[in-house]
N, C-alpha and C. Protein backbone atom coordinates (compact mmCIF):
# COMPACT_ATOMS: atom_id res chain seq x y z
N UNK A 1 1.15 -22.67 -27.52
CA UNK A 1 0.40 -23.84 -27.11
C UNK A 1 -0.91 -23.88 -27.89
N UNK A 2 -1.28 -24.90 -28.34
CA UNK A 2 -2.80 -25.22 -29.25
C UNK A 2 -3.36 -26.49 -28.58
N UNK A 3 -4.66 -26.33 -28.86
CA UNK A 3 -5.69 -26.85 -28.22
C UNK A 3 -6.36 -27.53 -29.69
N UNK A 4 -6.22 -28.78 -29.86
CA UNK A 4 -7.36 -29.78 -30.37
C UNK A 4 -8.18 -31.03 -30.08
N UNK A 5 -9.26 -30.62 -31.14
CA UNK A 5 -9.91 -31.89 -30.63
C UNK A 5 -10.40 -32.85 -31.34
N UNK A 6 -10.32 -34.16 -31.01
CA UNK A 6 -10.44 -35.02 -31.91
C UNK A 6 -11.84 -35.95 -31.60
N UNK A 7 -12.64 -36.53 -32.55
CA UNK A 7 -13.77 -37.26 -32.28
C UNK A 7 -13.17 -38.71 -32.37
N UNK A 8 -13.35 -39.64 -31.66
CA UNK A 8 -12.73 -40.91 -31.64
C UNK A 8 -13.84 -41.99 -30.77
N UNK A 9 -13.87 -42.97 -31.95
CA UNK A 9 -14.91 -43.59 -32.04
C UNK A 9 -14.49 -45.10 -31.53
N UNK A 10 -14.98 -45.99 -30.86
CA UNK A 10 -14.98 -47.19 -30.03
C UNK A 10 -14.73 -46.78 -28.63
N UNK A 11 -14.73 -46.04 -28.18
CA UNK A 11 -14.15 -46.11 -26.63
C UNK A 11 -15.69 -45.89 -25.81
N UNK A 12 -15.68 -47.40 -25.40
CA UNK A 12 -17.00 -47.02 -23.89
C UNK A 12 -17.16 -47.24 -22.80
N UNK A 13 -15.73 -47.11 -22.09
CA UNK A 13 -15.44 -47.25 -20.71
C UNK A 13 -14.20 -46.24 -20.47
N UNK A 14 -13.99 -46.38 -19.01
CA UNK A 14 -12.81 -45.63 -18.34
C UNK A 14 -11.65 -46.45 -18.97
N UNK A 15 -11.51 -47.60 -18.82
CA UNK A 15 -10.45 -48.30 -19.53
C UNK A 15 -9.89 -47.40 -21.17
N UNK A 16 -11.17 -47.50 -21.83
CA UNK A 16 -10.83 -47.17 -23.23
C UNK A 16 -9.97 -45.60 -22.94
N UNK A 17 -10.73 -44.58 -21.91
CA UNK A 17 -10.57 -43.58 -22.04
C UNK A 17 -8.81 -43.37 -21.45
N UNK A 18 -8.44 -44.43 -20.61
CA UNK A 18 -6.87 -44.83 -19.77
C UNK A 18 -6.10 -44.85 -20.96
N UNK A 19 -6.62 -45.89 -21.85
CA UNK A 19 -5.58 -46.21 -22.91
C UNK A 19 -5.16 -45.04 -23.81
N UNK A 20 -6.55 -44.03 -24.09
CA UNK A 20 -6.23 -43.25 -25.35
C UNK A 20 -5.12 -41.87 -24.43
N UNK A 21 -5.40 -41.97 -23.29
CA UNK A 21 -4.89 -40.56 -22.36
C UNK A 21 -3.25 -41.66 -22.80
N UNK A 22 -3.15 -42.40 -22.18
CA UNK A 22 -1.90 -43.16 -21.56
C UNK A 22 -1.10 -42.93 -22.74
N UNK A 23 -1.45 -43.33 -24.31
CA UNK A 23 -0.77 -43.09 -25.47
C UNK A 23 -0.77 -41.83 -25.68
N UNK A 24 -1.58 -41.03 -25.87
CA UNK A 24 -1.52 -39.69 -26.60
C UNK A 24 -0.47 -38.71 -25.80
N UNK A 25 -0.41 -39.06 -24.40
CA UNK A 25 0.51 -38.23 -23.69
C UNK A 25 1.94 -38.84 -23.81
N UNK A 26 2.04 -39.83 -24.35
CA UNK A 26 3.70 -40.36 -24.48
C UNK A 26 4.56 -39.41 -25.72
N UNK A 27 3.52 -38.46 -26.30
CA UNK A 27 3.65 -38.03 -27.65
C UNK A 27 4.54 -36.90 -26.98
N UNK A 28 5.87 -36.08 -27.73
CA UNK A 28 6.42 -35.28 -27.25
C UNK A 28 5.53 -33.97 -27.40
N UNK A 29 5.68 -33.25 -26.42
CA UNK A 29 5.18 -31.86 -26.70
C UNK A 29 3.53 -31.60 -26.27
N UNK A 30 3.10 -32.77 -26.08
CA UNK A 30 2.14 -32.95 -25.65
C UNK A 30 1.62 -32.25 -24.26
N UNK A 31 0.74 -31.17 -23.59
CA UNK A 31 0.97 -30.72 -22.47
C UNK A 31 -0.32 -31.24 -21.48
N UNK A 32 -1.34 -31.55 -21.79
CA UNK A 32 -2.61 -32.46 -21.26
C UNK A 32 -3.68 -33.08 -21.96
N UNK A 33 -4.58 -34.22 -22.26
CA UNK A 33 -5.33 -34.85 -22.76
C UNK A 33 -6.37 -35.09 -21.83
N UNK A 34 -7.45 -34.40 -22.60
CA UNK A 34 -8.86 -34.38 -22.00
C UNK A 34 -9.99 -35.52 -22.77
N UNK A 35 -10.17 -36.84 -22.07
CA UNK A 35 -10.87 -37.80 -22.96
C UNK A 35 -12.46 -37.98 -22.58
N UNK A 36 -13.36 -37.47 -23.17
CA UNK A 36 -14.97 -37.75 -22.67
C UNK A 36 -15.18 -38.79 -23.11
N UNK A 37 -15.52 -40.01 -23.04
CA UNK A 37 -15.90 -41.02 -23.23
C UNK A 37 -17.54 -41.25 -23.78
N UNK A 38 -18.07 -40.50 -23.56
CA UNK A 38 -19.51 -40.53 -23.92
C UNK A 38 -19.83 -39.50 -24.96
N UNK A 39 -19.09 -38.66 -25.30
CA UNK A 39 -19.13 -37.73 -26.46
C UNK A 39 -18.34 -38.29 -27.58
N UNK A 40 -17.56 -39.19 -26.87
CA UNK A 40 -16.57 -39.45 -28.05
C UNK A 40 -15.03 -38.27 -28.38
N UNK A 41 -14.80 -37.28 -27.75
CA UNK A 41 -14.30 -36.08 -27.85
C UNK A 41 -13.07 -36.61 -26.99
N UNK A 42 -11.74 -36.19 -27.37
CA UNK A 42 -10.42 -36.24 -26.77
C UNK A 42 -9.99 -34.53 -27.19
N UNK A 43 -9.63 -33.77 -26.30
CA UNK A 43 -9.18 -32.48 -26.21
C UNK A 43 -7.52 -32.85 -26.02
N UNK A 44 -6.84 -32.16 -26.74
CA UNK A 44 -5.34 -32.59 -26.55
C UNK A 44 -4.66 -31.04 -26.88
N UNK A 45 -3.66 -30.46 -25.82
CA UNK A 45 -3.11 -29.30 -25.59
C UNK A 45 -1.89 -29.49 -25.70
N UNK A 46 -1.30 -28.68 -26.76
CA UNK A 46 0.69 -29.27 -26.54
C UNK A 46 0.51 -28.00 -27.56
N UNK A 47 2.30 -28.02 -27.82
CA UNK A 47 3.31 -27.67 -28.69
C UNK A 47 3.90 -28.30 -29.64
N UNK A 48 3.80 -28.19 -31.03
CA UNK A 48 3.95 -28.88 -31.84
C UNK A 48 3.55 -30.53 -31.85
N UNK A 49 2.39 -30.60 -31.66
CA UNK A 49 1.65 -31.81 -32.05
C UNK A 49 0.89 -31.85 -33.26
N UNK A 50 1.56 -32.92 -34.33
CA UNK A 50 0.72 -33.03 -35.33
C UNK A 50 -1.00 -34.22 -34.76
N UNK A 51 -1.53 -33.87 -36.09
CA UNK A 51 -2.71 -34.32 -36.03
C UNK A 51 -2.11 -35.52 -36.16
N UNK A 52 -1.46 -36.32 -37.08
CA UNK A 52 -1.08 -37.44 -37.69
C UNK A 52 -0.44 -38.28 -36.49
N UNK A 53 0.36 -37.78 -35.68
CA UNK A 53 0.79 -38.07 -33.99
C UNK A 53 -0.34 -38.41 -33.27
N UNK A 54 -1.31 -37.69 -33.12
CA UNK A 54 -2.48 -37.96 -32.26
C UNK A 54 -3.26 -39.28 -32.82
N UNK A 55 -3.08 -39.30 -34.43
CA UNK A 55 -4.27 -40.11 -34.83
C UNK A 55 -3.42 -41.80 -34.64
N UNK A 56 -2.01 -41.79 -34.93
CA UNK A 56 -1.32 -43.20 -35.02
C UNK A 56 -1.18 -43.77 -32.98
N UNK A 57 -1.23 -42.49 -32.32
CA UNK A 57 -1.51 -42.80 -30.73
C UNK A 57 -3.02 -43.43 -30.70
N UNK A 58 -3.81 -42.69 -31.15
CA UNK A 58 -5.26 -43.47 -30.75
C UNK A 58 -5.28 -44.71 -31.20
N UNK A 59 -4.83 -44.87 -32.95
CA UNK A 59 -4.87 -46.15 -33.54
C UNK A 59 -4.16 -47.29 -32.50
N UNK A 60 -3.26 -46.83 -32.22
CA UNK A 60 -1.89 -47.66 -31.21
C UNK A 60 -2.98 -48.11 -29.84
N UNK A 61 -3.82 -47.26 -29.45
CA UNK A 61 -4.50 -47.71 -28.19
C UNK A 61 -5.54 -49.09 -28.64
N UNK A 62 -5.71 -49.04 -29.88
CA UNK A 62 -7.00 -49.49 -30.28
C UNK A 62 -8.31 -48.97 -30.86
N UNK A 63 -8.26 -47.17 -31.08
CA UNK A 63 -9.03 -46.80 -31.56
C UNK A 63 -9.20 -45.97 -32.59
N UNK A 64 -10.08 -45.76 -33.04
CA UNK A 64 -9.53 -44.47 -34.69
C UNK A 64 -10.40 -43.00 -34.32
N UNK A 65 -9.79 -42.48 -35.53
CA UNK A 65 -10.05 -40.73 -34.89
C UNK A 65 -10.87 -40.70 -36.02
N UNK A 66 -12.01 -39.93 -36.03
CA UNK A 66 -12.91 -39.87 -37.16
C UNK A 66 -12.45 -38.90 -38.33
């Protein structure tokens, strides 16, 4: 299991933070998504999750990964 984290930029509400959890966890292998909204910081814990998975989920919500 690995632990990353990504900086992701537009999100400034609970909404934003619903959308990026709601996508990033549809991702297989994925085991929990931690989204701070005011840091900008999404923590994402799985098994075989590429970065490139995480970054086309955020894009998909509406937002980009720095």
């Amino acid at each position: 299991m690995a632990t990353n984290t990504y900086d992701v930029t537009g999100m400034t509400c609970g909404h934003c933070a619903q959308a990026v959890t709601t996508e990033i966890s549809a991702i297989t292998g994925v085991e929990s998504v931690d989204v701070d909204v005011e840091s900008g910081r999404v923590v994402v814990v799985g098994t075989d999750v590429t970065d490139d998975a995480v970054r086309a989920a955020v894009e998909e919500a509406g937002y980009a990964v720095v």
